[in-house]
Protein backbone atom coordinates (compact mmCIF):
# COMPACT_ATOMS: atom_id res chain seq x y z
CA UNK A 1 -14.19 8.61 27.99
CA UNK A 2 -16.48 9.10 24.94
CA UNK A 3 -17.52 6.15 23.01
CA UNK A 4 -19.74 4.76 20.16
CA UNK A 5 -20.44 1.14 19.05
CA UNK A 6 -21.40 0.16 15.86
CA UNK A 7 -22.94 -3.38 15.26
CA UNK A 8 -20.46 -5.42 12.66
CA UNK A 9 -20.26 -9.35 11.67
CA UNK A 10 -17.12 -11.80 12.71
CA UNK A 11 -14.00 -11.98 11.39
CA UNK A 12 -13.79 -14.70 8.48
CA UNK A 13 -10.16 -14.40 7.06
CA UNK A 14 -8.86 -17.09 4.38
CA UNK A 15 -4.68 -17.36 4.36
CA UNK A 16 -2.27 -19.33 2.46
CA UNK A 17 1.26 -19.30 4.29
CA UNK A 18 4.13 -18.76 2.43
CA UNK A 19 7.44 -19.23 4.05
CA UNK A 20 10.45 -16.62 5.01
CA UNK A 21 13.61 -16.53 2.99
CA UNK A 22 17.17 -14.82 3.31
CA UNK A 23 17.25 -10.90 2.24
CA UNK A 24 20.41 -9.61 0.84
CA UNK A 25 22.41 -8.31 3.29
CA UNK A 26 24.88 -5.97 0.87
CA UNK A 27 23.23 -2.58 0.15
CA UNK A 28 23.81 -2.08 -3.81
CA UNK A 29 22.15 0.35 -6.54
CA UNK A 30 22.00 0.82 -10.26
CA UNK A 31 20.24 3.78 -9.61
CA UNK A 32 21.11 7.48 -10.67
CA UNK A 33 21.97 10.33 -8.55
CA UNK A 34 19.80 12.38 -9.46
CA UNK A 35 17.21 14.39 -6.70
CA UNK A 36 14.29 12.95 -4.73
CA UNK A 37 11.42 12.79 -6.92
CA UNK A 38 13.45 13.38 -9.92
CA UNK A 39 12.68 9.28 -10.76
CA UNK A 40 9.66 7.60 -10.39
CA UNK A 41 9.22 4.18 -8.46
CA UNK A 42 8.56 2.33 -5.54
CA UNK A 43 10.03 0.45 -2.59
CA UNK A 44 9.33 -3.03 -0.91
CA UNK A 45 10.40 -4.52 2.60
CA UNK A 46 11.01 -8.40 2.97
CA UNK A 47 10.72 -8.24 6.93
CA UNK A 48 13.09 -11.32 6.80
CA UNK A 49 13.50 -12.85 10.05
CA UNK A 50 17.30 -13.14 9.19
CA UNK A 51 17.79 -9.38 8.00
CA UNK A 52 15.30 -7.57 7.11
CA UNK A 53 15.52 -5.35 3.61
CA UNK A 54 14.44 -2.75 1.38
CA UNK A 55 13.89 -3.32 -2.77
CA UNK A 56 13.69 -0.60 -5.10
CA UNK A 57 12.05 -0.78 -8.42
CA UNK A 58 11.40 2.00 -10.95
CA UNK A 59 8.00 2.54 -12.36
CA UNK A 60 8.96 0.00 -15.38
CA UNK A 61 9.11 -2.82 -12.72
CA UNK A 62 12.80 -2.72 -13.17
CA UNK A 63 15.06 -3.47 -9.81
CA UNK A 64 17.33 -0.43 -8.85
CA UNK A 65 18.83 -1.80 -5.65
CA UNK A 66 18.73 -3.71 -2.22
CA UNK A 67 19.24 -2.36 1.46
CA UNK A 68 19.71 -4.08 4.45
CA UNK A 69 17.97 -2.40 6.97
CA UNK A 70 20.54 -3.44 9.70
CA UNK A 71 17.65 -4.82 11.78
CA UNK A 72 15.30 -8.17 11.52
CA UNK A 73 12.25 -8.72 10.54
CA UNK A 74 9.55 -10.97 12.78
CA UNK A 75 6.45 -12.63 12.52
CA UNK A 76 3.39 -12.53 14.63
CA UNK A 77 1.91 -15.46 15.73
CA UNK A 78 -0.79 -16.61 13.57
CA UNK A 79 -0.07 -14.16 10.59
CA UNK A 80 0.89 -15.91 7.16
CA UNK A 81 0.62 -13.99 3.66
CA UNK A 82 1.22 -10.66 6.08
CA UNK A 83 3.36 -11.66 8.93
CA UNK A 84 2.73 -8.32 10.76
CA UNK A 85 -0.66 -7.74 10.10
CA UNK A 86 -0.10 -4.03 9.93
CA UNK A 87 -0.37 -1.20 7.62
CA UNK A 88 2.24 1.38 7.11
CA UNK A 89 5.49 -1.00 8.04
CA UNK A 90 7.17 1.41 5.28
CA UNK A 91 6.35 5.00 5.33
CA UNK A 92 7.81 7.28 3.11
CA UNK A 93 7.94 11.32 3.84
CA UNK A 94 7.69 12.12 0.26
CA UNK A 95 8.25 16.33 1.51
CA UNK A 96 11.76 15.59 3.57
CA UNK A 97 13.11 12.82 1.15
CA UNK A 98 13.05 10.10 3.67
CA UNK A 99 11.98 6.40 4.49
CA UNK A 100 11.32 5.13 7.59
CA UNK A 101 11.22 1.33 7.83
CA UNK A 102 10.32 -0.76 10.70
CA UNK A 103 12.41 -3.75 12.05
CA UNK A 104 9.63 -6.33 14.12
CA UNK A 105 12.37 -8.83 14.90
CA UNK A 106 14.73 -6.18 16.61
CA UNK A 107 12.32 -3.89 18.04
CA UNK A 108 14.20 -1.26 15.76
CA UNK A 109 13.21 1.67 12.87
CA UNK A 110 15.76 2.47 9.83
CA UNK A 111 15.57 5.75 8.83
CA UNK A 112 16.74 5.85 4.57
CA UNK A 113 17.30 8.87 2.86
CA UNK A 114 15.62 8.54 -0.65
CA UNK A 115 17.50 10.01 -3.93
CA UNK A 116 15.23 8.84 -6.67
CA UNK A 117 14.50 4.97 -6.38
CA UNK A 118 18.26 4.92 -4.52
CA UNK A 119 18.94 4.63 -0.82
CA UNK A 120 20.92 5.15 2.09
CA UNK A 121 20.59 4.49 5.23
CA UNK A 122 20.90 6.73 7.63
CA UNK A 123 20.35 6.16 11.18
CA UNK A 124 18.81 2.67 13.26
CA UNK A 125 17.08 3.70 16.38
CA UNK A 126 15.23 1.57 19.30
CA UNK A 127 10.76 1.85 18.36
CA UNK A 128 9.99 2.46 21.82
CA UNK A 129 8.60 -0.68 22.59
CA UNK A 130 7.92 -4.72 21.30
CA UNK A 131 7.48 -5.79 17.50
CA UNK A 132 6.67 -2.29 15.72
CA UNK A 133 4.52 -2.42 12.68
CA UNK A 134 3.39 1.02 11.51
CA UNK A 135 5.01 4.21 11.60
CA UNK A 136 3.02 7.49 11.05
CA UNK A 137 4.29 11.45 10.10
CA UNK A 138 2.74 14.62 9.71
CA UNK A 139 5.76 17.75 9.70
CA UNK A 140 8.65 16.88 12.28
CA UNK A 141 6.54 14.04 13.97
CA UNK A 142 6.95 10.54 14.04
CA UNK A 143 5.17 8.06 15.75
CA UNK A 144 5.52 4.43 15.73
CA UNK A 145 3.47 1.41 16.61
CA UNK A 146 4.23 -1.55 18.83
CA UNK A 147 2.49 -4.28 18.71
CA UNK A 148 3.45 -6.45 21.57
CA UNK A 149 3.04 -6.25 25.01
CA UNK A 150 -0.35 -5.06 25.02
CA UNK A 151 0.67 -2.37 22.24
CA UNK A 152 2.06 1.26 22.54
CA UNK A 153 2.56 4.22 20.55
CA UNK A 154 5.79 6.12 20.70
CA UNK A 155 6.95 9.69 19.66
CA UNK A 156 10.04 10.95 18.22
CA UNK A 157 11.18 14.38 16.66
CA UNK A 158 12.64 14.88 13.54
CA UNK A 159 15.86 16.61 13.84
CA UNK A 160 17.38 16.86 10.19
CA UNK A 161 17.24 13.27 8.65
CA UNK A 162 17.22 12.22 12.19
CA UNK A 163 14.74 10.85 14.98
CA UNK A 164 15.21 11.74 19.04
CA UNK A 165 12.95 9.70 20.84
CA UNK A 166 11.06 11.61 23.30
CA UNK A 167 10.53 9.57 26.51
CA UNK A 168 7.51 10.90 27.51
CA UNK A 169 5.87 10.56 23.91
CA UNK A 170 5.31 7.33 24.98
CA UNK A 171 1.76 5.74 25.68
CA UNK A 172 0.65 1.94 26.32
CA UNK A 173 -2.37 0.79 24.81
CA UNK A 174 -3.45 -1.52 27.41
CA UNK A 175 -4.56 -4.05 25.24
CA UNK A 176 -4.40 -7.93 26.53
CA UNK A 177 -1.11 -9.53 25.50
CA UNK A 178 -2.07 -13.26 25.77
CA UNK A 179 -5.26 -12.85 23.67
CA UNK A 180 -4.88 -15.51 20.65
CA UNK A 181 -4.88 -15.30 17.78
CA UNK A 182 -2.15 -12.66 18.20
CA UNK A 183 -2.42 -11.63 14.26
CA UNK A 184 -6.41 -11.03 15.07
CA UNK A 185 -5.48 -9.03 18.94
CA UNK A 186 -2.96 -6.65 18.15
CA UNK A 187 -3.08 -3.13 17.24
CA UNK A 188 -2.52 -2.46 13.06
CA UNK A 189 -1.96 0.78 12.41
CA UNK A 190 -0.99 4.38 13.49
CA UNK A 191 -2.20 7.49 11.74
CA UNK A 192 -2.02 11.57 12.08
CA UNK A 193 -5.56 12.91 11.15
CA UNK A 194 -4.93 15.32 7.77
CA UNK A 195 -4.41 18.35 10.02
CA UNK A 196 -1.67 16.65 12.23
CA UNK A 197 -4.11 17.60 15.20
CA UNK A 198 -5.10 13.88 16.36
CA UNK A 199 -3.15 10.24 16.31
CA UNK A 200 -5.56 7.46 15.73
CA UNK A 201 -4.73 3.38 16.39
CA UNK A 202 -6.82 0.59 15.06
CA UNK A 203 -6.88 -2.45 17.27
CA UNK A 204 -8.57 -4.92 15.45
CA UNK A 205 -10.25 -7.91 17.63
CA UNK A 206 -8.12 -6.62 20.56
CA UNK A 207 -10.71 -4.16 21.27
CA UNK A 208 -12.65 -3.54 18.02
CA UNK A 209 -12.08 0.49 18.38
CA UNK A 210 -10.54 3.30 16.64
CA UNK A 211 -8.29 5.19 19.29
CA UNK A 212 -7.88 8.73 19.40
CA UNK A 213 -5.51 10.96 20.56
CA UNK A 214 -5.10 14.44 21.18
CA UNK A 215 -1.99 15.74 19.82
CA UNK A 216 -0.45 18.76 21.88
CA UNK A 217 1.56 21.99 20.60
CA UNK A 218 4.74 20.28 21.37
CA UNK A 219 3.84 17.06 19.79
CA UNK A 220 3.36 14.93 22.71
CA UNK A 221 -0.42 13.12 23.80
CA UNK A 222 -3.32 13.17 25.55
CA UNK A 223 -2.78 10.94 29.17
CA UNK A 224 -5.61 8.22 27.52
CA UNK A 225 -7.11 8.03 23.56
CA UNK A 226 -10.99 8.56 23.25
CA UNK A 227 -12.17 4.42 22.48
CA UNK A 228 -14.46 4.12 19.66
CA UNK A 229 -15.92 1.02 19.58
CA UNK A 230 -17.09 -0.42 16.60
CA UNK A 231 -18.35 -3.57 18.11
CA UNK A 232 -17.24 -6.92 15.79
CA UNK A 233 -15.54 -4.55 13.23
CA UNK A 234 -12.02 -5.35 13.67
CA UNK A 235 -10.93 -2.22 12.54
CA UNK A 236 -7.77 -3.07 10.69
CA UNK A 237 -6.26 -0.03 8.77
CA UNK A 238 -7.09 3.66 8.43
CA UNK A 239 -6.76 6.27 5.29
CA UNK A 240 -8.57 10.02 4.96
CA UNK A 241 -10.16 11.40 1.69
CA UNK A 242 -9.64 14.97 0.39
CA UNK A 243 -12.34 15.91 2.47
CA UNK A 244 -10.65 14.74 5.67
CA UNK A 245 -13.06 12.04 5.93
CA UNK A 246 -12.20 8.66 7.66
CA UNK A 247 -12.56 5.45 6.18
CA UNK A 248 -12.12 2.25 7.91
CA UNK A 249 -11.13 -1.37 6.59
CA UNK A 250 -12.95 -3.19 8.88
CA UNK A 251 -12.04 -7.10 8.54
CA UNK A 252 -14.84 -8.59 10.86
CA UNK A 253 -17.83 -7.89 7.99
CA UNK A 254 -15.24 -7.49 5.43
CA UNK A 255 -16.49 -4.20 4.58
CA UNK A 256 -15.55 -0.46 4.46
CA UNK A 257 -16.86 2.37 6.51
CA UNK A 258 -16.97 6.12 6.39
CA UNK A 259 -16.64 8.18 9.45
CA UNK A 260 -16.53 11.89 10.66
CA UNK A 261 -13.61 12.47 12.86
CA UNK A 262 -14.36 15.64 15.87
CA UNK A 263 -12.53 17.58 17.29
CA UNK A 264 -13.02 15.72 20.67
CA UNK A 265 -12.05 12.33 19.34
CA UNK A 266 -15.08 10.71 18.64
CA UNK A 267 -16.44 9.69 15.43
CA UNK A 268 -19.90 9.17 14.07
CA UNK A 269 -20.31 6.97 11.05
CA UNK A 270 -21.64 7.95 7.95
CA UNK A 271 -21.78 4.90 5.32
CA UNK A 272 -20.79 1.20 4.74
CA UNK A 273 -20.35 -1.26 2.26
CA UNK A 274 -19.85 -5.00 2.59
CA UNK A 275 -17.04 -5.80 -0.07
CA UNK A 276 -18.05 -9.29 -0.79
CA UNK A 277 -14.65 -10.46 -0.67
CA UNK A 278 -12.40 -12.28 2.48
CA UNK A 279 -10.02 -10.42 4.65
CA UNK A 280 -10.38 -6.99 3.88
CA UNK A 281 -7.74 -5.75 6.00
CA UNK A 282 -6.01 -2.94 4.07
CA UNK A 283 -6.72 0.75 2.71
CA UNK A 284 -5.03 3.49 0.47
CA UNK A 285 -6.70 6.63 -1.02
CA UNK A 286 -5.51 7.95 -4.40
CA UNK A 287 -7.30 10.20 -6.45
CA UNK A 288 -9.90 10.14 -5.74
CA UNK A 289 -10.69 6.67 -4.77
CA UNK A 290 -10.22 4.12 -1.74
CA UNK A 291 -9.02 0.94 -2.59
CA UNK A 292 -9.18 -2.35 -0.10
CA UNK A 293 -6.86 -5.10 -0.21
CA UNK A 294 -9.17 -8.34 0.22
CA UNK A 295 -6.02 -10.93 1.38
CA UNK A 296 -8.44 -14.24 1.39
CA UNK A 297 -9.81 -13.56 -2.08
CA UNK A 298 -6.58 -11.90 -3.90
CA UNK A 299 -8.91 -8.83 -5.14
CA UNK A 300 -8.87 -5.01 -4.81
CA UNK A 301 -12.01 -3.29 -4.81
CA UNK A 302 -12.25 0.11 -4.94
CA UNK A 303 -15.31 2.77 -3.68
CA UNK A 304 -15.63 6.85 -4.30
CA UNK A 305 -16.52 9.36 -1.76
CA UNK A 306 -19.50 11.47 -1.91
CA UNK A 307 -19.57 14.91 -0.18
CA UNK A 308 -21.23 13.20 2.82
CA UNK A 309 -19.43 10.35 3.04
CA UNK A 310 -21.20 8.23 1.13
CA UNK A 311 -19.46 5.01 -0.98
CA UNK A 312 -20.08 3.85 -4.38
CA UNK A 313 -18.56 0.81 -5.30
CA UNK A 314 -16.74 1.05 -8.41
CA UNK A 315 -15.89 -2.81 -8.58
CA UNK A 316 -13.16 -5.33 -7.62
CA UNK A 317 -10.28 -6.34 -9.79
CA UNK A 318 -8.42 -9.52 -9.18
CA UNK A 319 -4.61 -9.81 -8.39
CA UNK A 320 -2.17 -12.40 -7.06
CA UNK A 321 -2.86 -13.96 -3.90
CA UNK A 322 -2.79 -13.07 -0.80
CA UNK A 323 -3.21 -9.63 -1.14
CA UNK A 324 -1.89 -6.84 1.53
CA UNK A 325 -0.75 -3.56 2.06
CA UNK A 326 -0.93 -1.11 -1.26
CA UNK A 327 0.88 2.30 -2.28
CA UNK A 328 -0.06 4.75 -4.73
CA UNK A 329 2.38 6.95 -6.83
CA UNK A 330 2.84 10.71 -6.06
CA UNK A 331 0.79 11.53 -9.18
CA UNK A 332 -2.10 9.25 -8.82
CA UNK A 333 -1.72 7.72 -11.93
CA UNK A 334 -0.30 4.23 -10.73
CA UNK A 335 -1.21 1.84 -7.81
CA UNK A 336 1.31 -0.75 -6.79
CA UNK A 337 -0.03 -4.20 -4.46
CA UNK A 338 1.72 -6.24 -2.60
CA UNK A 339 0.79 -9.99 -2.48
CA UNK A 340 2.09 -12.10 0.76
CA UNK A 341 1.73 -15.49 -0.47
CA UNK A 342 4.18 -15.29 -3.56
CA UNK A 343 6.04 -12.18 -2.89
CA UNK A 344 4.93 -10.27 -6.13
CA UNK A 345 3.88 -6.87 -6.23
CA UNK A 346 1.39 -6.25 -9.18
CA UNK A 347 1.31 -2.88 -10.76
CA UNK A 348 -1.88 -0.98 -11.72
CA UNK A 349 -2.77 2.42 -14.18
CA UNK A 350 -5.15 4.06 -12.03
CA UNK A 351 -7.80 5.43 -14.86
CA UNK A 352 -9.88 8.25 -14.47
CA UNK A 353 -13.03 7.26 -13.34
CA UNK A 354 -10.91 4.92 -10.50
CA UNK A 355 -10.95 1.99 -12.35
CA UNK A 356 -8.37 -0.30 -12.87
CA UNK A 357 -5.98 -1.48 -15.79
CA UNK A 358 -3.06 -3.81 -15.16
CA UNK A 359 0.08 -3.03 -15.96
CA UNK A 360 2.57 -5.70 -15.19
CA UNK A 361 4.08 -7.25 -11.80
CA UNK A 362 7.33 -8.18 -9.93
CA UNK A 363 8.30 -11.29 -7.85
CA UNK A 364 10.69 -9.34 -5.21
CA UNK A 365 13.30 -12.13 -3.67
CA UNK A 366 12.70 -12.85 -0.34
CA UNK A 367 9.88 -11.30 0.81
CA UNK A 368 6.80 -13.94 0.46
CA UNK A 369 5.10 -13.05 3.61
CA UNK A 370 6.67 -9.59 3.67
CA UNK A 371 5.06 -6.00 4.50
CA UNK A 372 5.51 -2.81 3.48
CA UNK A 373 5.18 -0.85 0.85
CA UNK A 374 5.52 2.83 -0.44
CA UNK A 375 5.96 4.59 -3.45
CA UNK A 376 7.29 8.28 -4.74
């Protein structure tokens, strides 16, 4: 099995817990029929312990409806402003009009089909394994994350607006279960490489790697992932650039690197650059531009791509606290951040040279402590 290790610093993280509250459990909409992508908007999960939910907003901030999942959320142990410590809890497939939503608590995903910012849910189907917290797509593929029980990934295929879980899609990551804190030790995200060819895991402090797998014809994985080991990294969270470069939010240094994915599975690295801030955990491209949620110092800061992989910091830009996971709008034009410790989700106009400009923000009931977030 190939490898490489790359030297990092600890992980220094800086929480404020917030604590769980009801979600709605009655579905209900003020939203209009009209087709997917038709209106603008975005879409939060709670992850209440005691029914978890989905809020819709427009792109005026304006709620448009609530939808119980029909699952719970959970918490893992340690976690506070982001009780999964994940990215990609809600993962919207923008192409087939659908939502996929993960349930921690029941060891469940919702599928939603999306009409505008409305909803309707569609199917609830076992993840495969303990506590997921990421799902990842690329064409008729879907692949979700367990956390628990020393992690696994597991495959399903999209038939229609529907998932089949294929049995032997399934792979354990082998990480150690009983490793404290669990928030720090268990995997955070799942993600398809641009071309669909590859499925890559972060583990954080479980084992400070990126895994890679190959993906097959059919869909299904290599036996064992190719461990990259970026040694004190805790690689949290994962996004590519137009280039089909990979950048990592590493939370250990609290910095961001830039990496070339092969063909084989292993990576080389190319740049990095120490944020400055506390608990830089997650990641989102948008034109253009990476931006890092910093969850200790309630910040985004956001760094361009050169051809070789190089970053230029283009500065940080405060928000509420506890940052977490972020979404971008279809168009580019609009970033949306959720915050763990209050439950608000502050809105951003993403300007042209990838600065930038607030534009308003949302205290969504219920979901201080929540993950998840996606936009259309």
């Amino acid at each position: 099995m190939k490898s490489i290790v790359i030297a990092g610093a600890a992980l220094v993280s800086t929480f404020a817990f917030a604590g769980p509250a009801a979600a709605s459990e009655s579905p209900s909409s003020s939203g209009s029929d009209a087709p997917f992508g038709s209106r603008s908007g975005f879409f939060v999960q709670t992850n209440a312990p005691d029914g978890n939910a989905i809020l819709a907003y427009d792109s005026a901030l304006r709620p448009t409806g609530t939808y119980a999942t029909g699952g719970d959320g959970g918490a893992l142990s340690g976690a506070v402003v982001d009780r999964l410590a994940s990215q990609g809890a809600l993962t919207l497939d923008r192409a087939q009009g659908l939502l996929y939503a993960v349930n921690a608590g029941s060891d469940t995903i919702t599928v939603f089909g999306v009409s505008g910012t409305r909803l309707t849910r569609l199917q609830v189907i076992g993840s495969g394994g303990e506590f997921p917290v990421s799902v990842a797509i690329h064409g008729d593929l879907v692949y979700v994350l367990n956390a628990r029980d020393g992690g696994s990934v597991q495959g399903f295929q999209r038939l229609g607006s529907r998932l089949m879980r294929i049995p032997s899609w399934h792979r354990a990551l082998g990480l150690d279960p009983a490793a404290t804190p669990e928030f720090t030790h268990t995997p955070g995200q799942v993600a398809f490489s641009p071309d669909g060819s590859q499925l890559l895991v972060t583990t954080k402090a479980g084992t400070n790697a990126v895994d890679v797998f190959a993906v097959n014809r059919f869909g299904g994985l290599s036996s064992t992932p190719v461990v990259n080991v970026e040694a004190g990294g805790v690689p949290f969270a994962a996004a590519f650039d137009r280039g089909g470069r990979l950048a990592v939010a590493e939370a250990g240094p609290n910095a961001v690197a830039t990496f070339d994915l092969h063909h084989d599975g292993t990576i080389s690295a190319l740049d990095n650059a120490a944020t400055g801030q506390a608990a830089t955990c997650w990641i989102v491209f948008a034109n253009g531009t990476f931006y890092l949620s910093n969850a200790g110092s309630g910040t985004v800061s956001a760094y361009r791509t050169g051809t070789d992989g190089t970053l230029t910091a283009l500065g940080t830009t405060p928000t509420d606290p506890g940052t977490v996971d972020a979404t971008a709008s279809s168009d580019g034009r609009h970033l949306y951040v959720q915050t763990g410790a209050n439950g608000t989700v502050d809105a951003y106009q993403i300007n042209a040279d990838g600065s930038l400009t607030a534009a308003g923000s949302v205290t969504v009931p219920h979901s201080a402590g929540g993950e998840g977030i996606a936009a259309n």
